[in-house]
N, C-alpha and C. Protein backbone atom coordinates (compact mmCIF):
# COMPACT_ATOMS: atom_id res chain seq x y z
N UNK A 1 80.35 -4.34 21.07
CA UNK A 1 79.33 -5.35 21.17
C UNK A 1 78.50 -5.28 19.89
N UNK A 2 78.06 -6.65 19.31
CA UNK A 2 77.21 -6.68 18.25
C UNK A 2 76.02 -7.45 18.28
N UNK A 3 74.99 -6.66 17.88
CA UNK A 3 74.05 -7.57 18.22
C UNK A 3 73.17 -7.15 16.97
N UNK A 4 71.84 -8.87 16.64
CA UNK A 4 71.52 -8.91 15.49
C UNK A 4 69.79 -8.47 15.70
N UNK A 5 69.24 -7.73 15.39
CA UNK A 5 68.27 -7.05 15.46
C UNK A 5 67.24 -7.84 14.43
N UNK A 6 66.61 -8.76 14.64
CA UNK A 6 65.60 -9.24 13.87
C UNK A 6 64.46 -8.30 13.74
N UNK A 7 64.20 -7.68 12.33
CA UNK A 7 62.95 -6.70 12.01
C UNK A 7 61.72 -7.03 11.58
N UNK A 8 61.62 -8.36 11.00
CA UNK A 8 60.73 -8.77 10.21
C UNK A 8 59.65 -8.49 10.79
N UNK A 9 58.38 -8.20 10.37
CA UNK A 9 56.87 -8.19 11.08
C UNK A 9 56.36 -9.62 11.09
N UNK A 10 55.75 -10.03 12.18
CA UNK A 10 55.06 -11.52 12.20
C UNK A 10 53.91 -11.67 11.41
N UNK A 11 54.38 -12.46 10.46
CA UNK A 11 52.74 -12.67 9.87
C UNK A 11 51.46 -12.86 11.00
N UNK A 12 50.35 -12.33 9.98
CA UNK A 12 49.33 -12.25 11.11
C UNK A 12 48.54 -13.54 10.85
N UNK A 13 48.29 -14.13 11.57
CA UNK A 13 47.31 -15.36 11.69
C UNK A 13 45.87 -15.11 11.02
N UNK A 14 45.71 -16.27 10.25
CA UNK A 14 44.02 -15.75 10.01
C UNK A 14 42.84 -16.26 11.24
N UNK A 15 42.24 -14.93 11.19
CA UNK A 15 40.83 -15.57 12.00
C UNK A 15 40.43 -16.87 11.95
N UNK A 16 40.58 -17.11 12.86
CA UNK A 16 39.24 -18.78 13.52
C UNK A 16 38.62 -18.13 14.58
N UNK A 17 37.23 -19.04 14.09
CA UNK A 17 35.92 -18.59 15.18
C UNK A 17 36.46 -19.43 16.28
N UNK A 18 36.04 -18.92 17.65
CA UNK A 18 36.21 -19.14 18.92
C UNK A 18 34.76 -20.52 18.98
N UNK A 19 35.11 -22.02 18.75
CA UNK A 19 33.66 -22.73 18.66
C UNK A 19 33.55 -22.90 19.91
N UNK A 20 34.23 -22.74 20.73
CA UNK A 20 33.58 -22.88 22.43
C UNK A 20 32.52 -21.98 22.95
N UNK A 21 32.35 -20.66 22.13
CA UNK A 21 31.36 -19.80 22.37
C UNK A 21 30.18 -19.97 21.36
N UNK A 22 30.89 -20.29 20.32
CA UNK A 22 29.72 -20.56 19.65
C UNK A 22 28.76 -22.00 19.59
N UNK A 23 29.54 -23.39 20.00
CA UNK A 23 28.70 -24.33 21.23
C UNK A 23 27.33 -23.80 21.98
N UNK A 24 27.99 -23.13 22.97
CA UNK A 24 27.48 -22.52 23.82
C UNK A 24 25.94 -22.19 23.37
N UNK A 25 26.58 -20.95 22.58
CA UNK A 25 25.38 -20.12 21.81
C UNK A 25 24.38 -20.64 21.36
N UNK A 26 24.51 -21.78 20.73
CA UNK A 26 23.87 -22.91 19.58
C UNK A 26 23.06 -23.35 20.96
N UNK A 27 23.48 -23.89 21.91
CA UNK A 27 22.84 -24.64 23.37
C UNK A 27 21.98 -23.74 23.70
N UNK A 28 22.45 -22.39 23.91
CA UNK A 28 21.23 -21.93 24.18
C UNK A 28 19.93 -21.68 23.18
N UNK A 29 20.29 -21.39 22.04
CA UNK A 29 19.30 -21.03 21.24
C UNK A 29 17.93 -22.23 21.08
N UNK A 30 18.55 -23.27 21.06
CA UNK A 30 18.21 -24.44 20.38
C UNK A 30 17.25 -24.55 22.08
N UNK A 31 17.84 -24.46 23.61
CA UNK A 31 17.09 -25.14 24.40
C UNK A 31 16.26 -23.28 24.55
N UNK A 32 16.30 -22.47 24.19
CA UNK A 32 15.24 -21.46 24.73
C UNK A 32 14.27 -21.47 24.15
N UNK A 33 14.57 -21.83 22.25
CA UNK A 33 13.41 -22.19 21.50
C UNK A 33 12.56 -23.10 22.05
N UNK A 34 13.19 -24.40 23.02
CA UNK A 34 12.21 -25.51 23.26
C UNK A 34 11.66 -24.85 24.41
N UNK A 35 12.43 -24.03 25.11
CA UNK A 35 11.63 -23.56 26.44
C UNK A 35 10.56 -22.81 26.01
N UNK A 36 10.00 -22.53 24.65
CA UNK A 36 8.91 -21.63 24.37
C UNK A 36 7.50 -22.44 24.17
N UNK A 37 8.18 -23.45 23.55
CA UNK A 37 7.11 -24.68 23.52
C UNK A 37 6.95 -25.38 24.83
N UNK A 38 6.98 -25.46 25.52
CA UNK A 38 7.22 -26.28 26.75
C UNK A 38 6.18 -25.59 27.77
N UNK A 39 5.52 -26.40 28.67
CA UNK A 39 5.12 -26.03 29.64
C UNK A 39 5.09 -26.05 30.81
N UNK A 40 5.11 -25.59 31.88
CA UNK A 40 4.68 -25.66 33.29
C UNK A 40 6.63 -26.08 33.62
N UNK A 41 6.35 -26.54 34.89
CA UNK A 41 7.75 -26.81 35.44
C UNK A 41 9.08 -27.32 34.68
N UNK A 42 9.04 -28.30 33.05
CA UNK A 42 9.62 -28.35 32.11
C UNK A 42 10.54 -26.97 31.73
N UNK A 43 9.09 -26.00 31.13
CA UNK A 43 9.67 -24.82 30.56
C UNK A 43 10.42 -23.94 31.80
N UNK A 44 10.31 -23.81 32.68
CA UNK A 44 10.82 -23.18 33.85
C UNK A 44 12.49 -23.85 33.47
N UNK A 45 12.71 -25.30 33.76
CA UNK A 45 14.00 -25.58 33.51
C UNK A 45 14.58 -25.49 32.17
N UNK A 46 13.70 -25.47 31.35
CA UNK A 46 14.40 -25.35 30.38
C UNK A 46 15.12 -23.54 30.01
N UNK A 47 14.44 -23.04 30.66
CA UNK A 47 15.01 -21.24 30.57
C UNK A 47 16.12 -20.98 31.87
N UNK A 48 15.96 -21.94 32.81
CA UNK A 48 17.36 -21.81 33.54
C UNK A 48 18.40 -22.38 32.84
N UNK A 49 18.48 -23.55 31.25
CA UNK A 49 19.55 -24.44 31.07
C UNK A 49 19.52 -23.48 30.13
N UNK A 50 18.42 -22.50 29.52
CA UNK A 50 19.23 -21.76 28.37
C UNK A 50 19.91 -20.67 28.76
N UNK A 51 19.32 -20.11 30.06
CA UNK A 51 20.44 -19.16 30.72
C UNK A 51 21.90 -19.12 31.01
N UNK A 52 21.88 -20.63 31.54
CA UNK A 52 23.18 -21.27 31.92
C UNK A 52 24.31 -21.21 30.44
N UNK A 53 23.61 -21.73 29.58
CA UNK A 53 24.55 -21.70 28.24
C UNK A 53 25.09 -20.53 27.92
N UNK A 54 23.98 -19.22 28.06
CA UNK A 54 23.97 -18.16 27.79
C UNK A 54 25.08 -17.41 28.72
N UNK A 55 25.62 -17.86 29.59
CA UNK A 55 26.69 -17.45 31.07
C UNK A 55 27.63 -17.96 30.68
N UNK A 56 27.45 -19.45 30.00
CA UNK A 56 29.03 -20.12 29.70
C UNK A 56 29.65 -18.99 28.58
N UNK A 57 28.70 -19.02 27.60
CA UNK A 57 29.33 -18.27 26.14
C UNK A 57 29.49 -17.07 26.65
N UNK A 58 29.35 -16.13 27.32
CA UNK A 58 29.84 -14.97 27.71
C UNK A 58 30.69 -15.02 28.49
N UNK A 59 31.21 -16.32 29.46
CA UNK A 59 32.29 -16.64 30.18
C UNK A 59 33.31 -16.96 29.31
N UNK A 60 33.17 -17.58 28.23
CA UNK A 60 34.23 -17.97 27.22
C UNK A 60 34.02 -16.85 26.22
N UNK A 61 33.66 -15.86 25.52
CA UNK A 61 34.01 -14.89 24.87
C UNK A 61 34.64 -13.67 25.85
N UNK A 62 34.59 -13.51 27.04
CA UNK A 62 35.02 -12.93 27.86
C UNK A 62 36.28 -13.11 28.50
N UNK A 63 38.11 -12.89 28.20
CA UNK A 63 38.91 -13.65 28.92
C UNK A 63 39.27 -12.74 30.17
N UNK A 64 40.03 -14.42 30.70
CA UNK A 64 39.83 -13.78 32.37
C UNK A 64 40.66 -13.25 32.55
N UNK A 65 40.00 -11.96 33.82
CA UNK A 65 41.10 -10.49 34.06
C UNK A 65 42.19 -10.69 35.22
N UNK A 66 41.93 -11.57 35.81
CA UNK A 66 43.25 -12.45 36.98
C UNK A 66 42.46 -12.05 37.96
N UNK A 67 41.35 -10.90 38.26
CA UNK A 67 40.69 -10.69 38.91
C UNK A 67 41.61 -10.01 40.25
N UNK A 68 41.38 -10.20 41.78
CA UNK A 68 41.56 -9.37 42.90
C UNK A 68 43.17 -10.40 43.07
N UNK A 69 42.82 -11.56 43.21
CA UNK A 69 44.00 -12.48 43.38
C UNK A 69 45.73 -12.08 42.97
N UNK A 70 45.54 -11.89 41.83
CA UNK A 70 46.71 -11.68 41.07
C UNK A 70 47.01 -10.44 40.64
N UNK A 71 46.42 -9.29 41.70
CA UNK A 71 46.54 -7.62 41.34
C UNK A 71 47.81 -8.12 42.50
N UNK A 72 48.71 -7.33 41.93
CA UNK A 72 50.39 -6.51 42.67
C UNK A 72 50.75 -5.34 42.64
N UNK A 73 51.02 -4.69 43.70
CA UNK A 73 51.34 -3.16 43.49
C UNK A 73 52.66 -2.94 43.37
């Protein structure tokens, strides 16, 4: 039997930034700054929408572990 053994190493890809996290990031920064200026019930929402951004971008720099669902023994 003969068989052909390809050795070559794969070129490595160059870095690209992940912009779905960095979106994110930008959303929050931009609405926590306004949540500093802001007052009364405004600023309240505005630090839950910068939180929220702040959950997405750590949901998207974070990939998913398949979690309990897709564990097999």
């Amino acid at each position: 039997m003969t068989m052909l053994i390809h050795e070559e190493e794969p070129r490595p890809r160059p870095w690209q930034p992940n912009w779905r996290v960095w979106r994110w990031v930008a959303t929050a920064l931009v609405v926590g700054f306004a949540a500093t200026a802001a007052e009364g019930g405004i600023g309240v929402l505005l630090v839950f929408v910068a939180f929220f951004a702040a959950c997405k971008a750590a949901a998207e720099a974070v990939p998913y572990g398949g979690g309990l669902r897709e564990h097999r023994q």
